[in-house]
PDB file of N, CA and C in Angstrom:
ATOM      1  N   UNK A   1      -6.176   3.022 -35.806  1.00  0.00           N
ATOM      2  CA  UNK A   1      -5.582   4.252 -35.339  1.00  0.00           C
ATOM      3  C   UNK A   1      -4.128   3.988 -34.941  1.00  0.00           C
ATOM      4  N   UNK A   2      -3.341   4.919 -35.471  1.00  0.00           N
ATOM      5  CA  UNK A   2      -1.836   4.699 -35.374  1.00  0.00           C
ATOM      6  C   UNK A   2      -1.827   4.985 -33.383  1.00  0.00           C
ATOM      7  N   UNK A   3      -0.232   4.483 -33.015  1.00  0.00           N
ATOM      8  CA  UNK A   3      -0.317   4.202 -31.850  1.00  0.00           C
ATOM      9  C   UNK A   3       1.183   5.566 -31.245  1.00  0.00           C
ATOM     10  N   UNK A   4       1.061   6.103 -30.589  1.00  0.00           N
ATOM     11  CA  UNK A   4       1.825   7.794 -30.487  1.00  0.00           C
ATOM     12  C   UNK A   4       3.233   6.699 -30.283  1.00  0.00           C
ATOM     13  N   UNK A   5       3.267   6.297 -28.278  1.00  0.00           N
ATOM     14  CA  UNK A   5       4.167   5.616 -28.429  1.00  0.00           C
ATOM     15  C   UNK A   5       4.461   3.979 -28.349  1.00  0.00           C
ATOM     16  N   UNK A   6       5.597   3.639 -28.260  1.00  0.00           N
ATOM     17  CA  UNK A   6       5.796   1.890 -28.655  1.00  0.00           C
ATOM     18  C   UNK A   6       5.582   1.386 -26.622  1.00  0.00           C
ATOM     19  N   UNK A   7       5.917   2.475 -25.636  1.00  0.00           N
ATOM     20  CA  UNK A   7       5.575   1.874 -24.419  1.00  0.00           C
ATOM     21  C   UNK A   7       4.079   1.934 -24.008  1.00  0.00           C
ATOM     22  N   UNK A   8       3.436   3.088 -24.599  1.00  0.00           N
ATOM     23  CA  UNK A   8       2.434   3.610 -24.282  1.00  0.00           C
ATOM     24  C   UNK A   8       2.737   4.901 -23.108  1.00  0.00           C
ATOM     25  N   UNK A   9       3.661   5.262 -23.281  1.00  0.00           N
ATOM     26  CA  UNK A   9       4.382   6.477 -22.288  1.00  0.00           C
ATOM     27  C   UNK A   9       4.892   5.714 -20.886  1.00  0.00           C
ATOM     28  N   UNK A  10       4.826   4.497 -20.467  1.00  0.00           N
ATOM     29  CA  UNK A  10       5.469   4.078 -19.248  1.00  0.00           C
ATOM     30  C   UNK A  10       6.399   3.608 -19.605  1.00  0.00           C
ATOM     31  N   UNK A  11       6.855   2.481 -18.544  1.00  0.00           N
ATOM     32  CA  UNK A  11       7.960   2.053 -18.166  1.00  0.00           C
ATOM     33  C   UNK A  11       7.826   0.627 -17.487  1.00  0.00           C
ATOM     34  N   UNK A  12       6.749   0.682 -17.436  1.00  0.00           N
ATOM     35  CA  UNK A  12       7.029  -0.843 -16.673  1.00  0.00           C
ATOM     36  C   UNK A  12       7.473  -2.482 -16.929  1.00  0.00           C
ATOM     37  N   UNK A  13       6.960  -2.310 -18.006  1.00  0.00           N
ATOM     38  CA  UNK A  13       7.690  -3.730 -18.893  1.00  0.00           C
ATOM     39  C   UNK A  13       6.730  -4.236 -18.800  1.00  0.00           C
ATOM     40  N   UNK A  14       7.082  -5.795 -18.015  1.00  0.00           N
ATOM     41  CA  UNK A  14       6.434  -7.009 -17.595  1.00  0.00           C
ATOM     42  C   UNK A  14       5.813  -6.890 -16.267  1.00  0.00           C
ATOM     43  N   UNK A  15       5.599  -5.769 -15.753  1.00  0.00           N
ATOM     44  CA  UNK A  15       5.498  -5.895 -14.247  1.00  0.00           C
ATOM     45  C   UNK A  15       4.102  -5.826 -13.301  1.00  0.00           C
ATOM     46  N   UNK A  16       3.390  -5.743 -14.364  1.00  0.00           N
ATOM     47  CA  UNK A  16       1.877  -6.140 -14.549  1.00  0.00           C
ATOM     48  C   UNK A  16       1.302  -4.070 -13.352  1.00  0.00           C
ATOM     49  N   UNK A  17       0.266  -4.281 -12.883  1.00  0.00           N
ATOM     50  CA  UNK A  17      -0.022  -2.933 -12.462  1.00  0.00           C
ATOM     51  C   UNK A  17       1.116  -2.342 -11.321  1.00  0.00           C
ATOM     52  N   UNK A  18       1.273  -1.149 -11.503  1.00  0.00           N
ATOM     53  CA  UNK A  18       2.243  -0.370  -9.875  1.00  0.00           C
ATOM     54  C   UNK A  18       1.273   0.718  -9.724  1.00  0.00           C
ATOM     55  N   UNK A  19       1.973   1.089  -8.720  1.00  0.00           N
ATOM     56  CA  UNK A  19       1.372   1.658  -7.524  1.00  0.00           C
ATOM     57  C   UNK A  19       1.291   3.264  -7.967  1.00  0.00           C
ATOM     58  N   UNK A  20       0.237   3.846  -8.014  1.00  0.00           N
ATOM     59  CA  UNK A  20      -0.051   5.411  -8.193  1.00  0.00           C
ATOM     60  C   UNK A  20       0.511   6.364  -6.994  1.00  0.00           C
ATOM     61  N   UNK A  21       0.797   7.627  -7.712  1.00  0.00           N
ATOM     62  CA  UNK A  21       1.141   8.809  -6.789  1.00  0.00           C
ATOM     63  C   UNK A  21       0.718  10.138  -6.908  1.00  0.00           C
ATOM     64  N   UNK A  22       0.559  10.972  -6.371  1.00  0.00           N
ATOM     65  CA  UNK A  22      -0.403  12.208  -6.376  1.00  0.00           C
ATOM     66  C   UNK A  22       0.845  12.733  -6.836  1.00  0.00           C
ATOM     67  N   UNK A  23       0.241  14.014  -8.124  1.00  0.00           N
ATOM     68  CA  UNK A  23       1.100  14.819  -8.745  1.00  0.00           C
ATOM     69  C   UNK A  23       1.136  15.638  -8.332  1.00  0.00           C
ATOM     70  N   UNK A  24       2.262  16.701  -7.366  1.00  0.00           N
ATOM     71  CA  UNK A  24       2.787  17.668  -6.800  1.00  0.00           C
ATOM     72  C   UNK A  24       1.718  18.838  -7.255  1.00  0.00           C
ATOM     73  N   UNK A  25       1.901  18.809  -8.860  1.00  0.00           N
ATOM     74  CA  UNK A  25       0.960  20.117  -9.291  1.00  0.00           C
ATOM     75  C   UNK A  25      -0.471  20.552  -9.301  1.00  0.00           C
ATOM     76  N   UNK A  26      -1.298  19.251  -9.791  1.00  0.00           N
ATOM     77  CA  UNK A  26      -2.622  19.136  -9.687  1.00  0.00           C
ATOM     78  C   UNK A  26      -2.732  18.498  -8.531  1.00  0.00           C
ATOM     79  N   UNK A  27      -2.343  17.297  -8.357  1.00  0.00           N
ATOM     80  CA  UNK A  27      -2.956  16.353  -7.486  1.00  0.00           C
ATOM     81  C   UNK A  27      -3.687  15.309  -8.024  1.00  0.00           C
ATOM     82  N   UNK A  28      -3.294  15.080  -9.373  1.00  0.00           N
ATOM     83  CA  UNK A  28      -4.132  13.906  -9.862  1.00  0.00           C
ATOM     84  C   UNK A  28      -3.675  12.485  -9.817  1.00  0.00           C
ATOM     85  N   UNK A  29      -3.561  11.455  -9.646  1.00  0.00           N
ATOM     86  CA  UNK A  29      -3.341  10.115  -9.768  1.00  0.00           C
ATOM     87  C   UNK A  29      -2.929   9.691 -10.746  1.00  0.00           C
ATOM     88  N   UNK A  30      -1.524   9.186 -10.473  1.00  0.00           N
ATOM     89  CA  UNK A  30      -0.949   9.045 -11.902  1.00  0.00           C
ATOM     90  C   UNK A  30      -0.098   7.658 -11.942  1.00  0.00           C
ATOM     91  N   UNK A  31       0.171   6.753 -12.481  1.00  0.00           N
ATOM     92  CA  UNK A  31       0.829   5.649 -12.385  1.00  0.00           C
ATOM     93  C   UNK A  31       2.458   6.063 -12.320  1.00  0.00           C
ATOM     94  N   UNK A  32       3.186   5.240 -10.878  1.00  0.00           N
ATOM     95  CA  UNK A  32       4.532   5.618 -10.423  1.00  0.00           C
ATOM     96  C   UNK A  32       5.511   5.581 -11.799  1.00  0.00           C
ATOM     97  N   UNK A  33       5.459   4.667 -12.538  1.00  0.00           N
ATOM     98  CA  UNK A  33       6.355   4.372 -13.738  1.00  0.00           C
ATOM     99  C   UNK A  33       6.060   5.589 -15.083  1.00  0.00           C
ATOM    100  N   UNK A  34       4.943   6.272 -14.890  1.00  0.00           N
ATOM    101  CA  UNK A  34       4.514   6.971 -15.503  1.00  0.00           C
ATOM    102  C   UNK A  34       4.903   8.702 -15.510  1.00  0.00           C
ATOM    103  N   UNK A  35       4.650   8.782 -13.926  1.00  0.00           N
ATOM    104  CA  UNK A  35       4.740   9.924 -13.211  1.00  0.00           C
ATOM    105  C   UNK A  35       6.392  10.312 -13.563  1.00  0.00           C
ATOM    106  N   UNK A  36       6.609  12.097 -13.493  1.00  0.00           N
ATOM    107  CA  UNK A  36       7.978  12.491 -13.535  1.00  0.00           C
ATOM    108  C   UNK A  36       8.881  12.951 -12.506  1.00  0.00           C
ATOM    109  N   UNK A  37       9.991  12.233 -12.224  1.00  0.00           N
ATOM    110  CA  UNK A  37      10.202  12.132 -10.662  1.00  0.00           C
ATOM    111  C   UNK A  37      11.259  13.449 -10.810  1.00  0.00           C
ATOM    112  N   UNK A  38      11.359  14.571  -9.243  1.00  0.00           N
ATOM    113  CA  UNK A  38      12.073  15.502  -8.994  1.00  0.00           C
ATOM    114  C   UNK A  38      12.169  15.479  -8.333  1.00  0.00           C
ATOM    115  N   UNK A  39      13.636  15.600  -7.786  1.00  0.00           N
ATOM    116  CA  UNK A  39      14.261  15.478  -6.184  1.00  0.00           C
ATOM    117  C   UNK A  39      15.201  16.928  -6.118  1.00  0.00           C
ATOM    118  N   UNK A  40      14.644  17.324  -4.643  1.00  0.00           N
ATOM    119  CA  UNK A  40      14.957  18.563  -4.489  1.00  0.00           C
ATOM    120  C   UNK A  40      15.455  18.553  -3.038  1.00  0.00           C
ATOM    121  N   UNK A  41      16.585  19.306  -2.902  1.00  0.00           N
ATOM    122  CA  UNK A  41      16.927  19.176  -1.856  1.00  0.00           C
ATOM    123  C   UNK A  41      16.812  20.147  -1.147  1.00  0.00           C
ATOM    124  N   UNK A  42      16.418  20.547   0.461  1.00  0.00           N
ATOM    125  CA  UNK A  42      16.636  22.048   0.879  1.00  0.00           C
ATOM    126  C   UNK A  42      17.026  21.628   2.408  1.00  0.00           C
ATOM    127  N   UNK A  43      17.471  22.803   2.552  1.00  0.00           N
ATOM    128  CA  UNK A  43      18.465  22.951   4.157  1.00  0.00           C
ATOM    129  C   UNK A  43      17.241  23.346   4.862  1.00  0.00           C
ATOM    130  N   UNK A  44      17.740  22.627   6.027  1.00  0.00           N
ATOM    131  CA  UNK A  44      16.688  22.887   7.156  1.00  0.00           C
ATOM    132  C   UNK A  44      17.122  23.933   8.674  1.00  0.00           C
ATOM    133  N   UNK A  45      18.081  25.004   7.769  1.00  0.00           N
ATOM    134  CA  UNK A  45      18.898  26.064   8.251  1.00  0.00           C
ATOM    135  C   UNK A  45      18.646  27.139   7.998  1.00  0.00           C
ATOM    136  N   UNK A  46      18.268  28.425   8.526  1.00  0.00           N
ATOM    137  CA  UNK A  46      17.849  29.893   7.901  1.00  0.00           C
ATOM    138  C   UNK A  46      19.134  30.041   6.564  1.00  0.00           C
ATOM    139  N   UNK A  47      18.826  30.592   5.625  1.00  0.00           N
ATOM    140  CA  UNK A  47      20.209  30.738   4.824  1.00  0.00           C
ATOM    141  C   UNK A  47      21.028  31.901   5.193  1.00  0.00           C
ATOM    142  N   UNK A  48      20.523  32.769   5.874  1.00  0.00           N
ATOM    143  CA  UNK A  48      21.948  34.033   6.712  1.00  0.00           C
ATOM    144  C   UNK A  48      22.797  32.632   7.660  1.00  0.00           C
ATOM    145  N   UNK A  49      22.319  32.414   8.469  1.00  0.00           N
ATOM    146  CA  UNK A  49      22.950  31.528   8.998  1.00  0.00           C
ATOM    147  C   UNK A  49      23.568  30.112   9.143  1.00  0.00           C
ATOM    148  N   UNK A  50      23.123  29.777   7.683  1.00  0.00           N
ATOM    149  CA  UNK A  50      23.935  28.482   6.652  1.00  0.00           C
ATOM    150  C   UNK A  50      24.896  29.025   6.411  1.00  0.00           C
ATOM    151  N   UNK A  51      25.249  30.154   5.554  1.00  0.00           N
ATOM    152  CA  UNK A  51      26.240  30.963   5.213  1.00  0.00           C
ATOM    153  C   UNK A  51      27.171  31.263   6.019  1.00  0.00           C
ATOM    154  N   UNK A  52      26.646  31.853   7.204  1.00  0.00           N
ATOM    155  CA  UNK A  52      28.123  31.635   8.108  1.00  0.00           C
ATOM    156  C   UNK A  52      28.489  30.265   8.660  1.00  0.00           C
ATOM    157  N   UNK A  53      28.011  29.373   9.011  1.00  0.00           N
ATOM    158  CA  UNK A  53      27.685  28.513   9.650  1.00  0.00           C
ATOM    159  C   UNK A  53      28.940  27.448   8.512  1.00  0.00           C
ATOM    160  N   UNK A  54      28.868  27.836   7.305  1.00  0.00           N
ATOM    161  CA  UNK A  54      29.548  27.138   6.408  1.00  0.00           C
ATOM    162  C   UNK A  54      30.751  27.444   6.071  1.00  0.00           C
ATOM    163  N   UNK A  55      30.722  29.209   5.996  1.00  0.00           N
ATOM    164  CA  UNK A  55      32.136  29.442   6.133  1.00  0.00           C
ATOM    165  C   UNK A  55      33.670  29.404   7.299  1.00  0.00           C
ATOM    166  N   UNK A  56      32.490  29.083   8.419  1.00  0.00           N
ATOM    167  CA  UNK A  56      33.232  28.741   9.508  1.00  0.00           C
ATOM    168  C   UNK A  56      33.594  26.913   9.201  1.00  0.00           C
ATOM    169  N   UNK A  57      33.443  26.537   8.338  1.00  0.00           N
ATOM    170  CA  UNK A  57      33.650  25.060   7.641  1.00  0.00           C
ATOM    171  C   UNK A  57      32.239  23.224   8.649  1.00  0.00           C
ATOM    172  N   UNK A  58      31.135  24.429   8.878  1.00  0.00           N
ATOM    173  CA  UNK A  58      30.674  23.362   9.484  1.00  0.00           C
ATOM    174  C   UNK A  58      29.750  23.015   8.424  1.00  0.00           C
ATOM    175  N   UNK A  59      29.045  21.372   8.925  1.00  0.00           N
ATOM    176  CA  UNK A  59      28.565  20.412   7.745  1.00  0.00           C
ATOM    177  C   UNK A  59      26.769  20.818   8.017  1.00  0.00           C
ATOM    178  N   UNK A  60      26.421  21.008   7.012  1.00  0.00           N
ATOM    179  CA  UNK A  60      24.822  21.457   7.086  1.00  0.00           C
ATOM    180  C   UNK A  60      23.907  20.565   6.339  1.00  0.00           C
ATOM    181  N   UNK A  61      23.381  19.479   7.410  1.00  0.00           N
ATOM    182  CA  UNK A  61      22.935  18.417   6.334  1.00  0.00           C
ATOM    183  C   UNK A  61      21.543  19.246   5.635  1.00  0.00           C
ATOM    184  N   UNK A  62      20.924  18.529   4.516  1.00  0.00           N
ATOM    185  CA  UNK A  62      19.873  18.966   4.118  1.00  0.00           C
ATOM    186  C   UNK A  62      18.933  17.797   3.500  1.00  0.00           C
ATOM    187  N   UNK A  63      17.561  18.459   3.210  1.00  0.00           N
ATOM    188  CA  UNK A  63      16.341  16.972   3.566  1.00  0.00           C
ATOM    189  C   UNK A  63      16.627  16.735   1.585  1.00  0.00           C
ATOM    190  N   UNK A  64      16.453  15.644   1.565  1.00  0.00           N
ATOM    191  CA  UNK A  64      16.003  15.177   0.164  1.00  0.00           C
ATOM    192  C   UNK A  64      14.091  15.372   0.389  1.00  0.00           C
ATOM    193  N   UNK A  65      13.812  15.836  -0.708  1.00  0.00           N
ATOM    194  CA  UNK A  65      12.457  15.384  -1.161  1.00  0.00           C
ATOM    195  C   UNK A  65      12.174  14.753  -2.814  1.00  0.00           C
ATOM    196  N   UNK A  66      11.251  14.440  -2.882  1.00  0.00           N
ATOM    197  CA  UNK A  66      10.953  13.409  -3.415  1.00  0.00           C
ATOM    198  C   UNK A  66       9.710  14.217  -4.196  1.00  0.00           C
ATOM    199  N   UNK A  67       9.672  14.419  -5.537  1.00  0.00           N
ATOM    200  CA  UNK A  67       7.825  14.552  -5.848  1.00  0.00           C
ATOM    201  C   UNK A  67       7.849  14.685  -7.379  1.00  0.00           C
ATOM    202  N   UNK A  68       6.631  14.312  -6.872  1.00  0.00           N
ATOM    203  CA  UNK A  68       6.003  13.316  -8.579  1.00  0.00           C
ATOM    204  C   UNK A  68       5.184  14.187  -9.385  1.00  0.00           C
ATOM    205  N   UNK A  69       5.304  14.399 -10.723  1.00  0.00           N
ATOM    206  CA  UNK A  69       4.561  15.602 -11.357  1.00  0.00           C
ATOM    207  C   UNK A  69       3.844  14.533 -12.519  1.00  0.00           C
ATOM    208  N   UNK A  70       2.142  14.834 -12.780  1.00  0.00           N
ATOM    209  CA  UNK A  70       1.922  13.995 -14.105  1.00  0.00           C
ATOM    210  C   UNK A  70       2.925  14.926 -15.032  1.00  0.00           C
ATOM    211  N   UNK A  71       2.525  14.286 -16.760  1.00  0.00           N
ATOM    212  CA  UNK A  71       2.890  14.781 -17.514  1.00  0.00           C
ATOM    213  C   UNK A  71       2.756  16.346 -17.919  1.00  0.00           C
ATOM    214  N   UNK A  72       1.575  16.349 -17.912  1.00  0.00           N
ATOM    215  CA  UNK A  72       0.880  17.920 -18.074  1.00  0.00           C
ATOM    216  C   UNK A  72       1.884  19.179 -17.266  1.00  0.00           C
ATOM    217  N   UNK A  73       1.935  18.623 -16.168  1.00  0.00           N
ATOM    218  CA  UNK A  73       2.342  19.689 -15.148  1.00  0.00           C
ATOM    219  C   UNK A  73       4.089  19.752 -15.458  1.00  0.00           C
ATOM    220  N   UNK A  74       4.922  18.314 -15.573  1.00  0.00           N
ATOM    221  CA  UNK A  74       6.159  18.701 -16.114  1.00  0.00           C
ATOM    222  C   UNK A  74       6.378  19.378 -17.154  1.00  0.00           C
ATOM    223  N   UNK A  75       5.549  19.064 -18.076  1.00  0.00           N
ATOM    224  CA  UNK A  75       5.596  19.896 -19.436  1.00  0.00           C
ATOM    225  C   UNK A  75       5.605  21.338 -19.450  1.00  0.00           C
ATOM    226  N   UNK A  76       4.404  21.691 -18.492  1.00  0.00           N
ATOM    227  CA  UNK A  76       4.360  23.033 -18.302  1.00  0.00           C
ATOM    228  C   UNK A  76       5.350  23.615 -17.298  1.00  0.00           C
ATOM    229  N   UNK A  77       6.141  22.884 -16.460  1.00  0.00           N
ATOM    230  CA  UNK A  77       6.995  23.489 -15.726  1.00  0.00           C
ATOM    231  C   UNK A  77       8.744  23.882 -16.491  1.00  0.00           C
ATOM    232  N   UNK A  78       8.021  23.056 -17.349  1.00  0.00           N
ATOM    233  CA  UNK A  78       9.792  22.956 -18.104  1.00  0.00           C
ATOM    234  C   UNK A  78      10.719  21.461 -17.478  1.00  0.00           C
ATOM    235  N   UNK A  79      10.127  20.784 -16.750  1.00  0.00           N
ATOM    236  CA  UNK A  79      11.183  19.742 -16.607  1.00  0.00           C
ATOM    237  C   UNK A  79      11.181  19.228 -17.349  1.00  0.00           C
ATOM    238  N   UNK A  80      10.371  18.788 -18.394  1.00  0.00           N
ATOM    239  CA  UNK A  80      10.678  18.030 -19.902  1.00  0.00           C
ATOM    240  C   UNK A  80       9.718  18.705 -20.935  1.00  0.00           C
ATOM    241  N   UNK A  81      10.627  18.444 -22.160  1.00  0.00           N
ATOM    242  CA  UNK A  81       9.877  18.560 -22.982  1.00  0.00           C
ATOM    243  C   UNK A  81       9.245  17.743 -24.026  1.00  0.00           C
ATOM    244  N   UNK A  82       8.459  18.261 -25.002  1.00  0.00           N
ATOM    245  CA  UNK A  82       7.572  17.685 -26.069  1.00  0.00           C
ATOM    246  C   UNK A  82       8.730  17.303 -26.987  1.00  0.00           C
ATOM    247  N   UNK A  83       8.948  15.804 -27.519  1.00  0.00           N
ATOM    248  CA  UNK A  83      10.184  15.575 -28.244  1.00  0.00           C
ATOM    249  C   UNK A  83       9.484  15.584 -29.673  1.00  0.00           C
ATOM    250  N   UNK A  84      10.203  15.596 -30.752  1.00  0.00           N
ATOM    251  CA  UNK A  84      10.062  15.502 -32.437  1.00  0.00           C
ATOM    252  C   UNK A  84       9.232  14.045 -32.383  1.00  0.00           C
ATOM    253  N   UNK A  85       8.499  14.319 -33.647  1.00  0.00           N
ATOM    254  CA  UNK A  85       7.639  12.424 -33.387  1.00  0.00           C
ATOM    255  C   UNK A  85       8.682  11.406 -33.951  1.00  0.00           C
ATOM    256  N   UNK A  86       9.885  11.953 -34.738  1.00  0.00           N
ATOM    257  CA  UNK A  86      10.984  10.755 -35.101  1.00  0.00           C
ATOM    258  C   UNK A  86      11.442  10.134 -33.978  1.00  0.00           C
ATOM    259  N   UNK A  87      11.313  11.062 -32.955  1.00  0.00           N
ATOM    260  CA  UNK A  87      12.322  10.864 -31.603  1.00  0.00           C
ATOM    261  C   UNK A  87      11.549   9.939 -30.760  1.00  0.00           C
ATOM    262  N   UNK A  88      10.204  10.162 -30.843  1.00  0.00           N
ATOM    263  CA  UNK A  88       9.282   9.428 -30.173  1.00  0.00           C
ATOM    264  C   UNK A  88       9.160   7.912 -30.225  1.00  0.00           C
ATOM    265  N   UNK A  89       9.146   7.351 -31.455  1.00  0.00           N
ATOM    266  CA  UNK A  89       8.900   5.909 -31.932  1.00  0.00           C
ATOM    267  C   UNK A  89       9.963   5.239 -33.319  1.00  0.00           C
ATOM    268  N   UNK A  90      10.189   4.350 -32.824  1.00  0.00           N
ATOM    269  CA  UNK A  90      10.749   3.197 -33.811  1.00  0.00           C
ATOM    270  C   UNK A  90      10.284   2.352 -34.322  1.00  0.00           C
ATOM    271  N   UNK A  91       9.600   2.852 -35.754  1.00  0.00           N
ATOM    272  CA  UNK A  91       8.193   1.656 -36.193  1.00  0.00           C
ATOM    273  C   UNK A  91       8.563   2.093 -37.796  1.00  0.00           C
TER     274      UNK A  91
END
């Protein structure tokens, strides 16, 4: 049976097993090198009052987050897509 891709869809190389993370969308267990990472940032400020708060020139920090989607769920969200199979492998 032919083989889809040449990593097997990860990333890890040589680095023998890593560490799993729950996918934002389902919640399923997915290997970190595997998983599709999205960082989102949001203010921890009402936004009427970011808005002024900014135009009066003050600094409004905001939180990074961090979250991990399997494949399925990026696909369907639109953060990536399904590439051409030329694009896929070099064989």
């Amino acid at each position: 049976m032919g083989k889809k891709r040449k990593s097997g869809g990860r990333s890890k190389g040589k680095k023998g097993k890593t560490s799993v993370v729950q996918c934002r969308g389902c919640g399923r267990m997915v290997p970190r090198d595997k998983a599709k990472r999205k960082t989102r940032y949001s203010s921890l400020v009402d936004p009427v009052l970011g808005r002024e708060l900014r135009q009066s020139g003050t600094y409004i920090p905001r939180e990074k987050r961090i979250e991990f989607f399997c494949i399925s769920c990026a696909v369907h969200r639109g953060y990536t897509g399904i590439r051409a199979k030329s694009e896929r492998k070099n064989i």
